[in-house]
PDB file of N, CA and C in Angstrom:
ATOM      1  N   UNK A   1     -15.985   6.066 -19.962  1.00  0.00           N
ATOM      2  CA  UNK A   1     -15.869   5.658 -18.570  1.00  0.00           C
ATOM      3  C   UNK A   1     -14.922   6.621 -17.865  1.00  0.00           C
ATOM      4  N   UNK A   2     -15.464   7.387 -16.793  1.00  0.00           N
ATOM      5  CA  UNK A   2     -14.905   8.134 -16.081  1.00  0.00           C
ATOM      6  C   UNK A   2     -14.295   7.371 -14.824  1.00  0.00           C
ATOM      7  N   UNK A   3     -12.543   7.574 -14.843  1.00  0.00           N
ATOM      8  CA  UNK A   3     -11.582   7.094 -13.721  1.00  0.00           C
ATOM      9  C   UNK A   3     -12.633   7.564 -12.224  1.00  0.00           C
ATOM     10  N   UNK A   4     -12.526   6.880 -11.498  1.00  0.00           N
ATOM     11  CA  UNK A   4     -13.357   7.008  -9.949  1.00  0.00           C
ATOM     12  C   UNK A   4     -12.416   6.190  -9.078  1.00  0.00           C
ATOM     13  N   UNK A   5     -12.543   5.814  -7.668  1.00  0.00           N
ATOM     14  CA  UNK A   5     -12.020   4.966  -6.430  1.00  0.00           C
ATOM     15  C   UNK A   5     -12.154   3.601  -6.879  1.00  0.00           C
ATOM     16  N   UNK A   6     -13.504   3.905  -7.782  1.00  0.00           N
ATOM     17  CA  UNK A   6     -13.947   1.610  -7.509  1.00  0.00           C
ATOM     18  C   UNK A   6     -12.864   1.360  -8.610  1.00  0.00           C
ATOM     19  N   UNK A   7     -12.670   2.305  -9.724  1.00  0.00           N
ATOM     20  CA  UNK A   7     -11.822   1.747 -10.850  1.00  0.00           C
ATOM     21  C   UNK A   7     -10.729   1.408 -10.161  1.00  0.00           C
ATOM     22  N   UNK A   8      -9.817   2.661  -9.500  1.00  0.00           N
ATOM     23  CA  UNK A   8      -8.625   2.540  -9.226  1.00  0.00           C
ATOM     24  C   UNK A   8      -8.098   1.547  -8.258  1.00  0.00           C
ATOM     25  N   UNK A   9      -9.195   0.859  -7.401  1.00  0.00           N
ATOM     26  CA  UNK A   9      -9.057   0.086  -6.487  1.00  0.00           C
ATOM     27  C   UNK A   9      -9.206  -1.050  -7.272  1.00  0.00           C
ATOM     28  N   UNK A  10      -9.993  -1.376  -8.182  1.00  0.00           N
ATOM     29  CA  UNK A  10      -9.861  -2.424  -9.007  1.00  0.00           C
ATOM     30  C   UNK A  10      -8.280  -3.165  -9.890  1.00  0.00           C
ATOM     31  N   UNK A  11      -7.773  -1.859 -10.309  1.00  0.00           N
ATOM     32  CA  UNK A  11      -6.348  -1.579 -10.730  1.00  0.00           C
ATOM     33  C   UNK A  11      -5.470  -2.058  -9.969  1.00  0.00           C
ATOM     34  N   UNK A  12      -5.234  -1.646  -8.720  1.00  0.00           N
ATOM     35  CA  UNK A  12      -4.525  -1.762  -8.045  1.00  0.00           C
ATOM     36  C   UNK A  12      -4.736  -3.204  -7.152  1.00  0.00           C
ATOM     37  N   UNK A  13      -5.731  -3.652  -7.245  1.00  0.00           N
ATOM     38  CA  UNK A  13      -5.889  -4.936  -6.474  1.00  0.00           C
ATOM     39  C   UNK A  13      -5.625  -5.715  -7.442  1.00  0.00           C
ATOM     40  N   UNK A  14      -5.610  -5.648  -8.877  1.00  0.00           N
ATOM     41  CA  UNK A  14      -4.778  -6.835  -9.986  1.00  0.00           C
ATOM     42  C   UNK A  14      -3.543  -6.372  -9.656  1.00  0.00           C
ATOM     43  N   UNK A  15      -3.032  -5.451  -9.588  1.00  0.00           N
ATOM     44  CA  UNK A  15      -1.446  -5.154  -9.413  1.00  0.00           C
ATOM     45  C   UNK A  15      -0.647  -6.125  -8.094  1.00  0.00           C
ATOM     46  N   UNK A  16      -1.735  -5.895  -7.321  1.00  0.00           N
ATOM     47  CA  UNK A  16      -1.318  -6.392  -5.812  1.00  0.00           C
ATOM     48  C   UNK A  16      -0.990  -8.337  -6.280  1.00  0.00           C
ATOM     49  N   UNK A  17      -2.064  -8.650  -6.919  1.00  0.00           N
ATOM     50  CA  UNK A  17      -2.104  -9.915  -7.133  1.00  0.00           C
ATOM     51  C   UNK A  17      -1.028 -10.289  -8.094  1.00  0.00           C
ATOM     52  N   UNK A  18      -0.981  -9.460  -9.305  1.00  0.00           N
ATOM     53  CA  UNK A  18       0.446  -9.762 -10.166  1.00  0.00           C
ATOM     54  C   UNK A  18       1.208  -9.153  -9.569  1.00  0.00           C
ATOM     55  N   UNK A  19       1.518  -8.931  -7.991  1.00  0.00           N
ATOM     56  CA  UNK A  19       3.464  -8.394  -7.363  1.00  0.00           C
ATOM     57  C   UNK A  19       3.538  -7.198  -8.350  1.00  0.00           C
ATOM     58  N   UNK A  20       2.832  -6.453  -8.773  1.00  0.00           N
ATOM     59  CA  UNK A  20       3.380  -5.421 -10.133  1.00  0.00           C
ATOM     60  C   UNK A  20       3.470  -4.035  -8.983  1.00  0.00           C
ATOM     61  N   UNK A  21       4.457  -4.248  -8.165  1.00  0.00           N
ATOM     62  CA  UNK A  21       4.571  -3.145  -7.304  1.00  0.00           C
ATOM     63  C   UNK A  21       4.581  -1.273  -8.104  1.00  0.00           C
ATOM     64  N   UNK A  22       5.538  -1.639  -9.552  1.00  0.00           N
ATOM     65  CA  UNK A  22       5.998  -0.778  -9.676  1.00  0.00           C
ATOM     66  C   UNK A  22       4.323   0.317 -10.423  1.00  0.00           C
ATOM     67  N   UNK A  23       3.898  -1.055 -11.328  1.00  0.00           N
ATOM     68  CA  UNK A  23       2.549  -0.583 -11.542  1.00  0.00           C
ATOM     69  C   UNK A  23       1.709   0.564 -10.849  1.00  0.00           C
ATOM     70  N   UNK A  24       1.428  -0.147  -9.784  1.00  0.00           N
ATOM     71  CA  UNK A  24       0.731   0.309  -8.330  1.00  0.00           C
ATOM     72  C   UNK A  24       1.007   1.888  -8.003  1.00  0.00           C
ATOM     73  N   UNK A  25       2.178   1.832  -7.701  1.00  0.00           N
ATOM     74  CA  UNK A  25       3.105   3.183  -7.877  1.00  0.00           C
ATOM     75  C   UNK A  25       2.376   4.319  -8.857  1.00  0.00           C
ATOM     76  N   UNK A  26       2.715   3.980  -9.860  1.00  0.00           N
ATOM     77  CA  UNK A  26       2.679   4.716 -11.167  1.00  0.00           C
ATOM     78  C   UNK A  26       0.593   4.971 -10.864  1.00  0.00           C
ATOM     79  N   UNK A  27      -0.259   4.072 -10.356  1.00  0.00           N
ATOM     80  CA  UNK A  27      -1.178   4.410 -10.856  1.00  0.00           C
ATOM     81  C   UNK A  27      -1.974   5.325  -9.449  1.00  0.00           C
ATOM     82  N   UNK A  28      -1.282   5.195  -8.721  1.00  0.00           N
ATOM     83  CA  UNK A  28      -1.378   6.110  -7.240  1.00  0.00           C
ATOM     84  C   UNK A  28      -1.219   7.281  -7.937  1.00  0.00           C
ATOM     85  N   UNK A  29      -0.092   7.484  -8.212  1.00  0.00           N
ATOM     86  CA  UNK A  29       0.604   8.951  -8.641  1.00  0.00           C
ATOM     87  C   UNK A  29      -0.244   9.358  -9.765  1.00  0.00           C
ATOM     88  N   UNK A  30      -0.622   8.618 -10.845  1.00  0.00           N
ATOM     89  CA  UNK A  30      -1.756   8.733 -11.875  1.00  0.00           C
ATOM     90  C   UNK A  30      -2.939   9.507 -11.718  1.00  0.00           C
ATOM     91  N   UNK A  31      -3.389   8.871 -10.724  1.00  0.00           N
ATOM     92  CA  UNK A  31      -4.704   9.098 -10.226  1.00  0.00           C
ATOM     93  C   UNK A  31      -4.520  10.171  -9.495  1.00  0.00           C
ATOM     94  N   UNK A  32      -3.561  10.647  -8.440  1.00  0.00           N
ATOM     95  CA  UNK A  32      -3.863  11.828  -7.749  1.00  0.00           C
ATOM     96  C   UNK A  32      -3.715  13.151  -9.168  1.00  0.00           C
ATOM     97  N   UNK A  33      -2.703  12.842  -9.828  1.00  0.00           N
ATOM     98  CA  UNK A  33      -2.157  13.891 -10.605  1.00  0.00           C
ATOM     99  C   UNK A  33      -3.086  13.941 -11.967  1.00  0.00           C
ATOM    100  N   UNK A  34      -3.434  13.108 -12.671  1.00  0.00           N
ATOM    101  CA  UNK A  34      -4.016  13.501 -13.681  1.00  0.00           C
ATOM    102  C   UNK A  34      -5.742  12.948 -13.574  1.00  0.00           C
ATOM    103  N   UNK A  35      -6.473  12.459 -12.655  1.00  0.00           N
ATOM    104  CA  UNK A  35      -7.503  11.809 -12.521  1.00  0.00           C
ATOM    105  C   UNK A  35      -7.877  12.602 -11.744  1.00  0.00           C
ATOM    106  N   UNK A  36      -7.382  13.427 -10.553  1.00  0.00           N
ATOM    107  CA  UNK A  36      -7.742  14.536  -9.645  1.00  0.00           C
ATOM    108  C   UNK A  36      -8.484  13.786  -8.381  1.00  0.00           C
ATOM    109  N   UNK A  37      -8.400  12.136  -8.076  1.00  0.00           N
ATOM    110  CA  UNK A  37      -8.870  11.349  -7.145  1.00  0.00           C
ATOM    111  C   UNK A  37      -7.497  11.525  -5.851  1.00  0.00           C
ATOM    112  N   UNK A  38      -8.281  11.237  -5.072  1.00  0.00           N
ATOM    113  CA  UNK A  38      -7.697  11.141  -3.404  1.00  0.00           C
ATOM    114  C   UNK A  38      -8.269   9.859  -3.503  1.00  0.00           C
ATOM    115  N   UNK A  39      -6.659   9.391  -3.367  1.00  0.00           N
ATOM    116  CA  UNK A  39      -7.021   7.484  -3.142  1.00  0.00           C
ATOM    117  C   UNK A  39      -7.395   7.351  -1.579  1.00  0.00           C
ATOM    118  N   UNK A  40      -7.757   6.350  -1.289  1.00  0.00           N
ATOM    119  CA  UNK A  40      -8.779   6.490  -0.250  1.00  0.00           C
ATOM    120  C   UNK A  40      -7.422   4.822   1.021  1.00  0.00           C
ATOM    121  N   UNK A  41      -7.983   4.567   2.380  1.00  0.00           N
ATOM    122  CA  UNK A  41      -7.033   3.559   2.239  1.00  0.00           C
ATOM    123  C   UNK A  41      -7.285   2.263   1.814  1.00  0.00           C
ATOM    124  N   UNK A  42      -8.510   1.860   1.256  1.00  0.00           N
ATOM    125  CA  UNK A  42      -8.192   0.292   0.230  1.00  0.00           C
ATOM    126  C   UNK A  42      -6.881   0.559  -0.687  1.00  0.00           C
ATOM    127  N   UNK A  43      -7.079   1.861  -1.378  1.00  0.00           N
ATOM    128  CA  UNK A  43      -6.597   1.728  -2.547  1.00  0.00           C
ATOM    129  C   UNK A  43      -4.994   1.819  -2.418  1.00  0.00           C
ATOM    130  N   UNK A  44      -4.657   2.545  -1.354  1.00  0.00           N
ATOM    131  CA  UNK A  44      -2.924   2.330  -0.209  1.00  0.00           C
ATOM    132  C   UNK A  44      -2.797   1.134   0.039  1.00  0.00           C
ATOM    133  N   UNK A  45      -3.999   0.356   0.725  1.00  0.00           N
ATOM    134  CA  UNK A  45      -3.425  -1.206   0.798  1.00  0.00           C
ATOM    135  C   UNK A  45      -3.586  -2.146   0.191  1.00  0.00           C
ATOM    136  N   UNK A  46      -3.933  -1.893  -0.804  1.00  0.00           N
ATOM    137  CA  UNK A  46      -3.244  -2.562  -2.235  1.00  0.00           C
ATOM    138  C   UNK A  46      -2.689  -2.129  -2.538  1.00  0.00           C
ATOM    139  N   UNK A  47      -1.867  -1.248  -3.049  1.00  0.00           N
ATOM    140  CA  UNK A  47      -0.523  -0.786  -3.171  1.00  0.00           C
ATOM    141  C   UNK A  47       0.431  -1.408  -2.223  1.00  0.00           C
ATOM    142  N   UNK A  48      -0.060  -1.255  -1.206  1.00  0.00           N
ATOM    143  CA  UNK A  48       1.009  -1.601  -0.224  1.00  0.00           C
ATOM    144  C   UNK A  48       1.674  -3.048  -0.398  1.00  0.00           C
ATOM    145  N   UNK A  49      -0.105  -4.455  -0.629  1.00  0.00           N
ATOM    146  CA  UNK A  49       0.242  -5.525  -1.005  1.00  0.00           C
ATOM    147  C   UNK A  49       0.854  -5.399  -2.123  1.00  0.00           C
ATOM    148  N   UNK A  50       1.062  -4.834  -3.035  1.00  0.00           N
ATOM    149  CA  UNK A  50       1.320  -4.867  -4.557  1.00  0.00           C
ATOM    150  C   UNK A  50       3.375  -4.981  -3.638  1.00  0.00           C
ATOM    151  N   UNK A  51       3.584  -4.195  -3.122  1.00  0.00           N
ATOM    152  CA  UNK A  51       5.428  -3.924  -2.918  1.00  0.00           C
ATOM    153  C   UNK A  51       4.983  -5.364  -1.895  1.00  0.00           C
ATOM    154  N   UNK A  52       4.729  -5.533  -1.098  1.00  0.00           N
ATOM    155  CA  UNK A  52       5.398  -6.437   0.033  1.00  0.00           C
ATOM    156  C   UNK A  52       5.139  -8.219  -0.659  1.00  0.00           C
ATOM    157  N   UNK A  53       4.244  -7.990  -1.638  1.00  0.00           N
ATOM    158  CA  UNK A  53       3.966  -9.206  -2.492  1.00  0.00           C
ATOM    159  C   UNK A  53       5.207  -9.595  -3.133  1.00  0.00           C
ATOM    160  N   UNK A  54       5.887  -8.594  -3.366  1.00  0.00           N
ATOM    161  CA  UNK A  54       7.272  -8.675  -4.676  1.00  0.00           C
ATOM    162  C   UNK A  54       8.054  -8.315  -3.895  1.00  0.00           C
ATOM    163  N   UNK A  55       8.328  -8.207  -2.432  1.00  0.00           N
ATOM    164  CA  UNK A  55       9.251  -8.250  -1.528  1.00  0.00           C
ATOM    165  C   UNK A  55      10.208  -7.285  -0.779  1.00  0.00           C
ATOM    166  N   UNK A  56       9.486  -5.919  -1.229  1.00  0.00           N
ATOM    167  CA  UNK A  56       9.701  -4.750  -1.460  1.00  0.00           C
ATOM    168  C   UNK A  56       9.479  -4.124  -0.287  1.00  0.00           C
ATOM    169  N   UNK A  57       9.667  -4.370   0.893  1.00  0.00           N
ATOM    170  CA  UNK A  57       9.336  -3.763   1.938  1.00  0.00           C
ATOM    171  C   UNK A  57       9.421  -2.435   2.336  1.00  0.00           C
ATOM    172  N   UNK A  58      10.559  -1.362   1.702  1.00  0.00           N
ATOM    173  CA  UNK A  58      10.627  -0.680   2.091  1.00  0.00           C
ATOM    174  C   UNK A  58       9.710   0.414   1.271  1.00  0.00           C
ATOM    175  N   UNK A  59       9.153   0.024  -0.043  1.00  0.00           N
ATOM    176  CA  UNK A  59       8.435   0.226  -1.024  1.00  0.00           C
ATOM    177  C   UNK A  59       6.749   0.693  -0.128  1.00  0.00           C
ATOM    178  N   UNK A  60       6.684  -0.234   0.643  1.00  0.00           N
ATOM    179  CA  UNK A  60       5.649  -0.582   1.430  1.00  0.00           C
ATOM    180  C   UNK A  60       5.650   0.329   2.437  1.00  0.00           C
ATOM    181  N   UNK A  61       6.847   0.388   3.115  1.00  0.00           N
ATOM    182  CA  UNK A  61       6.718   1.107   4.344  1.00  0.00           C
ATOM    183  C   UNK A  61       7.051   2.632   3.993  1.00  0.00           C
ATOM    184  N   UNK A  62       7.272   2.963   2.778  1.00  0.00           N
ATOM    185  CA  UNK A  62       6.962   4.445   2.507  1.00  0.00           C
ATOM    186  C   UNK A  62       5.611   4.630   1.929  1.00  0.00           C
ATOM    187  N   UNK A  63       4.376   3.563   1.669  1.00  0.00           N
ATOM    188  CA  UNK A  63       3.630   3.807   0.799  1.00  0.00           C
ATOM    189  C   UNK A  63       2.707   3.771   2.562  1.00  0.00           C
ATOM    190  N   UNK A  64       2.886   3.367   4.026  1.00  0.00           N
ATOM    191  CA  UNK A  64       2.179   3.577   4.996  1.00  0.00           C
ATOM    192  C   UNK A  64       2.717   4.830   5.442  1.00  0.00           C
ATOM    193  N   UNK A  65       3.656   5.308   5.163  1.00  0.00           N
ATOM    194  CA  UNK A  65       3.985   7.306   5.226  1.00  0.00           C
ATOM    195  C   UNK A  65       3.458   7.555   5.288  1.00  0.00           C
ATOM    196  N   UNK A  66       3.130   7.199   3.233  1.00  0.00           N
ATOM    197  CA  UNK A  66       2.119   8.177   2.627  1.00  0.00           C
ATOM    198  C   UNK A  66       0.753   8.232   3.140  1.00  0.00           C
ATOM    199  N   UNK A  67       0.261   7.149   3.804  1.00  0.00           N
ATOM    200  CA  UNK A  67      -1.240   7.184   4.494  1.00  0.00           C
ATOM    201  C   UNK A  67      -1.579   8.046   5.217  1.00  0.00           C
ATOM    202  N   UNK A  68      -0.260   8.225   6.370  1.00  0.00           N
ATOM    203  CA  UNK A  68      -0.039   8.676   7.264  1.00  0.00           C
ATOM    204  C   UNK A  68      -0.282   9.950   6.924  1.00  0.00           C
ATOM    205  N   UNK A  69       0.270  10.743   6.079  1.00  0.00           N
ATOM    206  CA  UNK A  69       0.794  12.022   5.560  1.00  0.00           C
ATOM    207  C   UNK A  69      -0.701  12.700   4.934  1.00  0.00           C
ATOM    208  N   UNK A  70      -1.826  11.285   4.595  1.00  0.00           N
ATOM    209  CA  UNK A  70      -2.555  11.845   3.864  1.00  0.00           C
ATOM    210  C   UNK A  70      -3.854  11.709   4.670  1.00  0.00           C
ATOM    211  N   UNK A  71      -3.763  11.108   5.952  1.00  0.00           N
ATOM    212  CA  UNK A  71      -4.481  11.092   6.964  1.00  0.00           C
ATOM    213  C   UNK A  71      -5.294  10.216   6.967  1.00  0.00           C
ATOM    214  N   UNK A  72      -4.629   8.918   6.446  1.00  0.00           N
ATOM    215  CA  UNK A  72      -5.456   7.961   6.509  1.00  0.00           C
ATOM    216  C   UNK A  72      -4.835   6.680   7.253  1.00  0.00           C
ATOM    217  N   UNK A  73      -5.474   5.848   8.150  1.00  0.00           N
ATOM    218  CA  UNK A  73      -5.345   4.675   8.604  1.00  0.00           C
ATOM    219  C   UNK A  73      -5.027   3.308   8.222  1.00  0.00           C
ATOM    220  N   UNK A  74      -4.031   2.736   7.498  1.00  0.00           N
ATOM    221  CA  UNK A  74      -4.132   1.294   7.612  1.00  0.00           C
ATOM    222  C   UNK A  74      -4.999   0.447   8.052  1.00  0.00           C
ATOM    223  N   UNK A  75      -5.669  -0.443   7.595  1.00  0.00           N
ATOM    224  CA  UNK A  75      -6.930  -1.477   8.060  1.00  0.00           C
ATOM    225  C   UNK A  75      -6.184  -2.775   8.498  1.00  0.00           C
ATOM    226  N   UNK A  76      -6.572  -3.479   9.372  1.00  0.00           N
ATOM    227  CA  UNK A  76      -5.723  -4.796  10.135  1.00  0.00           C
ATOM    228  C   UNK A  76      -5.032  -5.495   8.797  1.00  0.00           C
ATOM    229  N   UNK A  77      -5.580  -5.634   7.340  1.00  0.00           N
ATOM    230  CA  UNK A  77      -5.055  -6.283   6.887  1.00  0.00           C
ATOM    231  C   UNK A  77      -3.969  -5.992   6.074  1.00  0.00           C
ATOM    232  N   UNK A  78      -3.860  -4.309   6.167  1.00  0.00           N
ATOM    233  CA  UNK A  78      -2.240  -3.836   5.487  1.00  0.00           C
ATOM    234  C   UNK A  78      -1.481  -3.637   6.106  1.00  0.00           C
ATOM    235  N   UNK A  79      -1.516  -3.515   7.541  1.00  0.00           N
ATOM    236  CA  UNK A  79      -0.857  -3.992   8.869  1.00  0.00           C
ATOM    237  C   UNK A  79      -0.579  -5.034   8.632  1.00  0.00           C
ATOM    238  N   UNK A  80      -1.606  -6.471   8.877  1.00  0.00           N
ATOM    239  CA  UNK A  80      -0.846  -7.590   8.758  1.00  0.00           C
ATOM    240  C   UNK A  80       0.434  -8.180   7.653  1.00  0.00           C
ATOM    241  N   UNK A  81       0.332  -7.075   6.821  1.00  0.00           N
ATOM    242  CA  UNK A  81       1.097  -7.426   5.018  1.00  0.00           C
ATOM    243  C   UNK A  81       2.047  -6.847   5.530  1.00  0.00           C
ATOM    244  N   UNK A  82       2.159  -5.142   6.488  1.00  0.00           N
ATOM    245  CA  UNK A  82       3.564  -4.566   6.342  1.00  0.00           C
ATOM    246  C   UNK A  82       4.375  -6.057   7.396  1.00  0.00           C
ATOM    247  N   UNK A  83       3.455  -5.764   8.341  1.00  0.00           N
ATOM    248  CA  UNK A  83       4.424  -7.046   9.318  1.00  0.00           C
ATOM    249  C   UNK A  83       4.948  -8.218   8.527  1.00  0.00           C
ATOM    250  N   UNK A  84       4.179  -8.980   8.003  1.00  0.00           N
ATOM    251  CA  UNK A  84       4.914 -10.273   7.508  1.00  0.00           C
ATOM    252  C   UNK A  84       6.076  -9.670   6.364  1.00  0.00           C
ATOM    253  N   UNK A  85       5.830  -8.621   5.522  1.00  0.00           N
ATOM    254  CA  UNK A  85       6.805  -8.417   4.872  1.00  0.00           C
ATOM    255  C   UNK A  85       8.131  -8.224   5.513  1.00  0.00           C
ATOM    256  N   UNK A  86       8.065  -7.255   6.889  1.00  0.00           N
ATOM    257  CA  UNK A  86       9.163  -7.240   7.497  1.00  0.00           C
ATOM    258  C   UNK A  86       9.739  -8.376   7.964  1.00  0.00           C
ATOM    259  N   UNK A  87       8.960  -9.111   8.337  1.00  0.00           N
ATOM    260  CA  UNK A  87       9.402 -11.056   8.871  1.00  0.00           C
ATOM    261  C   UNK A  87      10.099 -11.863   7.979  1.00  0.00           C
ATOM    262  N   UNK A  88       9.038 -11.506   6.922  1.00  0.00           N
ATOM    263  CA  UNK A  88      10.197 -12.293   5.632  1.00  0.00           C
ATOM    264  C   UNK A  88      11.312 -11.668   5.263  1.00  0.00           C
ATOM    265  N   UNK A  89      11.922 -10.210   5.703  1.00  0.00           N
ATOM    266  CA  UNK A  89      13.117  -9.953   5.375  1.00  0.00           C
ATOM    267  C   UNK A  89      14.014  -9.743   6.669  1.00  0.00           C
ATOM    268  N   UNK A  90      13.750 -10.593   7.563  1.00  0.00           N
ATOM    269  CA  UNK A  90      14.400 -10.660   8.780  1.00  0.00           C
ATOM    270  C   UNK A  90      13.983  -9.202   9.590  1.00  0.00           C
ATOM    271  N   UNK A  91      13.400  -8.307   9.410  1.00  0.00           N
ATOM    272  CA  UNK A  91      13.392  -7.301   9.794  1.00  0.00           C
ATOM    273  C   UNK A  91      12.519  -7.418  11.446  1.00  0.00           C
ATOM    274  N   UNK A  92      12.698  -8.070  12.239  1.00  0.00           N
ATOM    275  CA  UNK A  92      11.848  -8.213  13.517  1.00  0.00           C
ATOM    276  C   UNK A  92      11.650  -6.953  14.178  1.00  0.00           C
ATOM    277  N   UNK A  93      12.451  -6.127  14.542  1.00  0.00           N
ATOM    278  CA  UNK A  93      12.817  -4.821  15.010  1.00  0.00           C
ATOM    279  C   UNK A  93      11.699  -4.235  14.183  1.00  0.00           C
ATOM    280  N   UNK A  94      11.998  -3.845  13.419  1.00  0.00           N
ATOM    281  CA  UNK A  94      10.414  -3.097  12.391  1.00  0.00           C
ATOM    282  C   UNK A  94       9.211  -3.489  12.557  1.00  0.00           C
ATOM    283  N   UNK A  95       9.207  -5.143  12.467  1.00  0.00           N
ATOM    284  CA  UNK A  95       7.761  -5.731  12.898  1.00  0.00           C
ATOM    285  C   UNK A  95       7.291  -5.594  14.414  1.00  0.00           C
ATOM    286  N   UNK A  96       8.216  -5.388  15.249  1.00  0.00           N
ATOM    287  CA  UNK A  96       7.689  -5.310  16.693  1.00  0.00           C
ATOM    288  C   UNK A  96       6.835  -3.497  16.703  1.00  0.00           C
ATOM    289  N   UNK A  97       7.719  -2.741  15.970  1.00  0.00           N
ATOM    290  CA  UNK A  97       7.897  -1.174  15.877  1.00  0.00           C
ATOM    291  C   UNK A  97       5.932  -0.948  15.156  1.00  0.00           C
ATOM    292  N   UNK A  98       6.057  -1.706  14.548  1.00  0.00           N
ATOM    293  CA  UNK A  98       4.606  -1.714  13.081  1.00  0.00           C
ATOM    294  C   UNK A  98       3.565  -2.081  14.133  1.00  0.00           C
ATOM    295  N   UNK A  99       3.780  -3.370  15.250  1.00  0.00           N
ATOM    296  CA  UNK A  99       2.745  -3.617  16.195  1.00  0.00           C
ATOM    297  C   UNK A  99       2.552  -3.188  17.532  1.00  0.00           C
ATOM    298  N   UNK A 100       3.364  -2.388  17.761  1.00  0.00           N
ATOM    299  CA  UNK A 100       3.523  -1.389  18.894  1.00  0.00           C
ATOM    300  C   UNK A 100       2.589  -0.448  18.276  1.00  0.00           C
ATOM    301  N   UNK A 101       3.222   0.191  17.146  1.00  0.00           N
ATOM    302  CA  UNK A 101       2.402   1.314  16.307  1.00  0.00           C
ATOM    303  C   UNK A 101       1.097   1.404  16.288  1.00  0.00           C
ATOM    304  N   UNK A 102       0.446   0.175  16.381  1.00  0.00           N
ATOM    305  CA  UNK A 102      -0.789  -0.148  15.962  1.00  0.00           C
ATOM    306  C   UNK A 102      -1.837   0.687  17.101  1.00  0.00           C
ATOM    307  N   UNK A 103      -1.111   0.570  18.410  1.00  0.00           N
ATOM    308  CA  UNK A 103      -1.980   0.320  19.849  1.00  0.00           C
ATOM    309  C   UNK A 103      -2.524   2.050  20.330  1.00  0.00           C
TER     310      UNK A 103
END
């Protein structure tokens, strides 16, 4: 079985669900470096859920950088994850900043 997007998105969406932020991490970096895949953005926003699941916000908000950096878009629903993550850590200022961002 050859590593592909559907695998790695598969990976990473159990990660998201077990909070295994650090997982997530490791299999981003995996995949670009030894799999030779360009994660695509499902596979960022599950990652992304994977940190803001386990409370990790800032985990999160460098892993929408990296989207950024790699020219890819956030979809409404890793938007909606960075925001509430920032909410749950009092961070309002960030969450207003994330939905300004959006427009």
């Amino acid at each position: 079985l050859r590593p592909n997007l559907a695998i790695l998105g598969s990976l990473l969406r159990s990660c998201e669900v077990g909070k295994s932020w650090a997982t997530a991490l490791a299999l981003l970096e995996e995949s670009r470096r030894e799999w030779r895949l360009k994660p695509d953005a499902a596979a960022f926003g599950s990652a992304v859920g994977a940190a803001a699941s386990a409370s990790h916000w800032p985990i999160a908000m460098s892993l929408l950088e990296a989207m950024t950096e790699n020219s890819l878009e956030p979809d409404p629903a890793t938007r909606r994850t960075l925001v509430r993550s920032c909410e749950e850590a009092s961070l309002w200022q960030l969450s207003l900043h994330l939905l300004r961002r959006r427009r």
